[in-house]
N, C-alpha and C. Protein backbone atom coordinates (compact mmCIF):
# COMPACT_ATOMS: atom_id res chain seq x y z
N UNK A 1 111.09 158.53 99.25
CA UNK A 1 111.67 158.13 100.50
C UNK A 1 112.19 159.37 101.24
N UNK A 2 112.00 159.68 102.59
CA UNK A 2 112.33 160.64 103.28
C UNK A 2 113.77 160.67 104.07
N UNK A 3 114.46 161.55 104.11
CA UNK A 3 115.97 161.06 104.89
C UNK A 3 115.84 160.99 106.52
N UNK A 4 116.78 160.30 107.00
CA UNK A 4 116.64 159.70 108.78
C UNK A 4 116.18 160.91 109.31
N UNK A 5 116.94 162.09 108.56
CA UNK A 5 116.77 163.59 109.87
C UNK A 5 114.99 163.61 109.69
N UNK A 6 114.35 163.76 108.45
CA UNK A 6 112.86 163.65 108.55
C UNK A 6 112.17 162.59 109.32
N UNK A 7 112.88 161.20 109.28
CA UNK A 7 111.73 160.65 109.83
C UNK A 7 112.25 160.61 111.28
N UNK A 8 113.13 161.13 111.87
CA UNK A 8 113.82 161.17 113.25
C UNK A 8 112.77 162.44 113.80
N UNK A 9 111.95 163.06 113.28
CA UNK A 9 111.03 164.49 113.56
C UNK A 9 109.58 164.01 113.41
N UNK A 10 108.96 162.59 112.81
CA UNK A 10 108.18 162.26 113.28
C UNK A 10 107.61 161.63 114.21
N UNK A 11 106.02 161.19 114.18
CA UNK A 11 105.62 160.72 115.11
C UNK A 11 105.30 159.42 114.90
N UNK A 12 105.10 158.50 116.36
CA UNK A 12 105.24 156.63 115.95
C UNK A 12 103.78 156.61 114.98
N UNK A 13 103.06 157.09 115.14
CA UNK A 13 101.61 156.58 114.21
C UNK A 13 101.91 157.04 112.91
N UNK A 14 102.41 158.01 112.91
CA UNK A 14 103.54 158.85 110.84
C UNK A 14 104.43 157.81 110.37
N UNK A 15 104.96 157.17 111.53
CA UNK A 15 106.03 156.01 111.10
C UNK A 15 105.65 154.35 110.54
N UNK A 16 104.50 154.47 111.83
CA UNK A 16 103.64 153.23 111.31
C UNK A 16 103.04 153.40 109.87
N UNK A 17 102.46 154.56 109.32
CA UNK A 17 101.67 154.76 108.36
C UNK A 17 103.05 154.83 107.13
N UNK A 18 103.96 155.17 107.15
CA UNK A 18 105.60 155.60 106.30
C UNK A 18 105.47 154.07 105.86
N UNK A 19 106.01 153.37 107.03
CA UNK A 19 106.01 151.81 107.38
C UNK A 19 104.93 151.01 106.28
N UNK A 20 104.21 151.20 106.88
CA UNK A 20 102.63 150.43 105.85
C UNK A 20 102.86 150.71 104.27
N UNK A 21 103.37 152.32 103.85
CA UNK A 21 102.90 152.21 102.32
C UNK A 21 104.31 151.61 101.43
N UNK A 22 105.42 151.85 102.55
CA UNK A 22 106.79 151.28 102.02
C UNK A 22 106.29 149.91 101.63
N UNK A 23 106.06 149.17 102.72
CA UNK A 23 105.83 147.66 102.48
C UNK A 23 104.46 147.33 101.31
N UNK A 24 103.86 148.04 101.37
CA UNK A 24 102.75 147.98 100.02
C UNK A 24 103.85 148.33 98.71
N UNK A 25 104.47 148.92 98.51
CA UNK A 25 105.31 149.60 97.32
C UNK A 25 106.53 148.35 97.53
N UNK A 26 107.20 147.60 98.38
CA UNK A 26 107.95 146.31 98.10
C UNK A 26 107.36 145.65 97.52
N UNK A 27 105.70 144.92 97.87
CA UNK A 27 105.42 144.08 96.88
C UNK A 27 104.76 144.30 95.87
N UNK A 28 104.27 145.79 95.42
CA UNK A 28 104.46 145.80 94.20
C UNK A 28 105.61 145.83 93.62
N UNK A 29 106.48 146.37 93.79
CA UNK A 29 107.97 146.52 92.90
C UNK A 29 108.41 144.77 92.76
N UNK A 30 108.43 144.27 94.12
CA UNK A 30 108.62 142.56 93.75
C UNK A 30 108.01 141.41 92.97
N UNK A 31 106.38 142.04 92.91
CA UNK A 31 105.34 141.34 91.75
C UNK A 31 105.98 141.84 90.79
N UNK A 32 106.41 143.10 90.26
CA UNK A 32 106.92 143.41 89.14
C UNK A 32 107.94 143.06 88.51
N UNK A 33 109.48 142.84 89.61
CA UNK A 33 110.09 142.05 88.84
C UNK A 33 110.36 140.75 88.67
N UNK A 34 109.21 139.98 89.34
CA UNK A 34 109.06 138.59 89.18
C UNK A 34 108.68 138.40 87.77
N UNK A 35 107.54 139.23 87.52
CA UNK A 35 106.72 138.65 86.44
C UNK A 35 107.59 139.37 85.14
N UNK A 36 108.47 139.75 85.42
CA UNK A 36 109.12 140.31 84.11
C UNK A 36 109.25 142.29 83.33
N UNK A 37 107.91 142.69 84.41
CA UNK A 37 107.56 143.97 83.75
C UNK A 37 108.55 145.41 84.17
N UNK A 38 109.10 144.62 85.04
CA UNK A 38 110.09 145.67 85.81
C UNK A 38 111.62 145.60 85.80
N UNK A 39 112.62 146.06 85.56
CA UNK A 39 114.01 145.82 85.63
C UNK A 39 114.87 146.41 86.96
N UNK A 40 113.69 147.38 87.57
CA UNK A 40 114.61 148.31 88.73
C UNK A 40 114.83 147.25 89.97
N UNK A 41 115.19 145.95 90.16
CA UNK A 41 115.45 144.90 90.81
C UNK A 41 116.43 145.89 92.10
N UNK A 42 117.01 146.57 91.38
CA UNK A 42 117.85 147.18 92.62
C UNK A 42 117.37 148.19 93.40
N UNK A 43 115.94 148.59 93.24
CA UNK A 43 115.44 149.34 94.24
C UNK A 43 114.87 148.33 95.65
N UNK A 44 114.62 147.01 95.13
CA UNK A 44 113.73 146.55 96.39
C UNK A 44 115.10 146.74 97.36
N UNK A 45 116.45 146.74 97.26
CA UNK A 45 117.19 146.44 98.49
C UNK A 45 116.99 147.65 98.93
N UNK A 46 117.15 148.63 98.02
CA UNK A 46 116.47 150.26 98.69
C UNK A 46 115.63 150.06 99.85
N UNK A 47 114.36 149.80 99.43
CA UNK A 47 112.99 149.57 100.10
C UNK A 47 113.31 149.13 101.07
N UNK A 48 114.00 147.59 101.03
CA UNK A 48 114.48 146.73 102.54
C UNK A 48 115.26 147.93 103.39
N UNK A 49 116.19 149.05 102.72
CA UNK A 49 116.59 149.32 103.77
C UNK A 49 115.90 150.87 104.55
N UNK A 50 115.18 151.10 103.58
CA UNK A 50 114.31 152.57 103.84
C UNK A 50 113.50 151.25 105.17
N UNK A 51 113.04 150.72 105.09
CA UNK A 51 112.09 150.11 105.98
C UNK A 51 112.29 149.91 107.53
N UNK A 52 113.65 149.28 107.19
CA UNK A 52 114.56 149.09 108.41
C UNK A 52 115.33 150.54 109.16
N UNK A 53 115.48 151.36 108.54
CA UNK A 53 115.37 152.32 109.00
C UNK A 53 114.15 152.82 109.90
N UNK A 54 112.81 153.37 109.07
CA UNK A 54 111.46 153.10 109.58
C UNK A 54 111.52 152.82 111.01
N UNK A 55 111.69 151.19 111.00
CA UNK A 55 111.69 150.92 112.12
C UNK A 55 112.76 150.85 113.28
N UNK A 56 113.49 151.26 112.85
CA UNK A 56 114.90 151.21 113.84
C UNK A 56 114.28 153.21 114.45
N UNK A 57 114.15 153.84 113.49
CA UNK A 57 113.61 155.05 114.50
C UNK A 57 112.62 155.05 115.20
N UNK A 58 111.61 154.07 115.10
CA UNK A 58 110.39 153.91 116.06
C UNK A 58 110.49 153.23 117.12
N UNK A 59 111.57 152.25 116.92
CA UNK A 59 111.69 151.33 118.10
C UNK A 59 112.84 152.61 119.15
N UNK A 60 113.96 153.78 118.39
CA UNK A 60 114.23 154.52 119.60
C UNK A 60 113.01 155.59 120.00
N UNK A 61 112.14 155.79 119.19
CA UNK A 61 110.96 156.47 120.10
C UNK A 61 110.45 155.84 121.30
N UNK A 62 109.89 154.68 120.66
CA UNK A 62 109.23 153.93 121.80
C UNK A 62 110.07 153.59 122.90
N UNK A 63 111.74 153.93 122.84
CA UNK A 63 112.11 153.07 123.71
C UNK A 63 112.55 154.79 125.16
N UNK A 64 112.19 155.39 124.08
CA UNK A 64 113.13 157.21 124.98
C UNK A 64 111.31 157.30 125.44
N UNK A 65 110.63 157.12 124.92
CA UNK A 65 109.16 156.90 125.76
C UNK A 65 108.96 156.62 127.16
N UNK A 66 109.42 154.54 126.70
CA UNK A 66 109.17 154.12 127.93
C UNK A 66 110.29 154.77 128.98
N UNK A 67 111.88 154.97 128.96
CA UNK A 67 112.33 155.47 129.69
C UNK A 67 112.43 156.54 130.17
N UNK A 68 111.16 157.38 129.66
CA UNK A 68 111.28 158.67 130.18
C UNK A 68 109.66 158.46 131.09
N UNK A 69 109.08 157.55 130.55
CA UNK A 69 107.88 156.82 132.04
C UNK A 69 108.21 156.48 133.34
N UNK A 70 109.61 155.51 133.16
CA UNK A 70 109.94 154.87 134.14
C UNK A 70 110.76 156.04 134.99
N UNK A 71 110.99 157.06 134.20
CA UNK A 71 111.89 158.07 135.44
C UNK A 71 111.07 158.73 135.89
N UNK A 72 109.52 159.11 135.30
CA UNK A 72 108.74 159.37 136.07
C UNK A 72 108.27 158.75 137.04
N UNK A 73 108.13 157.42 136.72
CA UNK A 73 107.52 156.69 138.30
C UNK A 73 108.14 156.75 139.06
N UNK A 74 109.46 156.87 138.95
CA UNK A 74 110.40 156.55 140.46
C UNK A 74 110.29 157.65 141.25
């Protein structure tokens, strides 16, 4: 997992792709401790929150994006 200052220096398609393998690695870790083979139960809240992070920095990219469009149009 990378810290906010790293993923605050990428780009939205790095974030989408960060995004994608996090959520592949929740449900393995969650198949795992369903079925018994895994005990690290306390990483998925990790995961939930590495994720939400993820996306809480993409949504201020996209959003210093669009408002730096709209000060162009005017």
């Amino acid at each position: 997992m990378l810290k906010l200052d790293e993923l605050k220096k990428m780009r939205i398609q790095d974030l989408d792709e960060e995004f994608d393998k996090t959520t592949k690695e929740l449900f393995k870790l969650k198949f795992e401790v369903n079925t018994g083979s895994e005990k690290g139960s306390h990483q998925i809240g990790n995961l939930k929150k590495y994720r939400a992070q993820i996306l809480t920095v993409k949504n201020q990219l996209v959003a210093e994006k669009e408002s730096k469009f709209d000060a162009q149009a005017k």
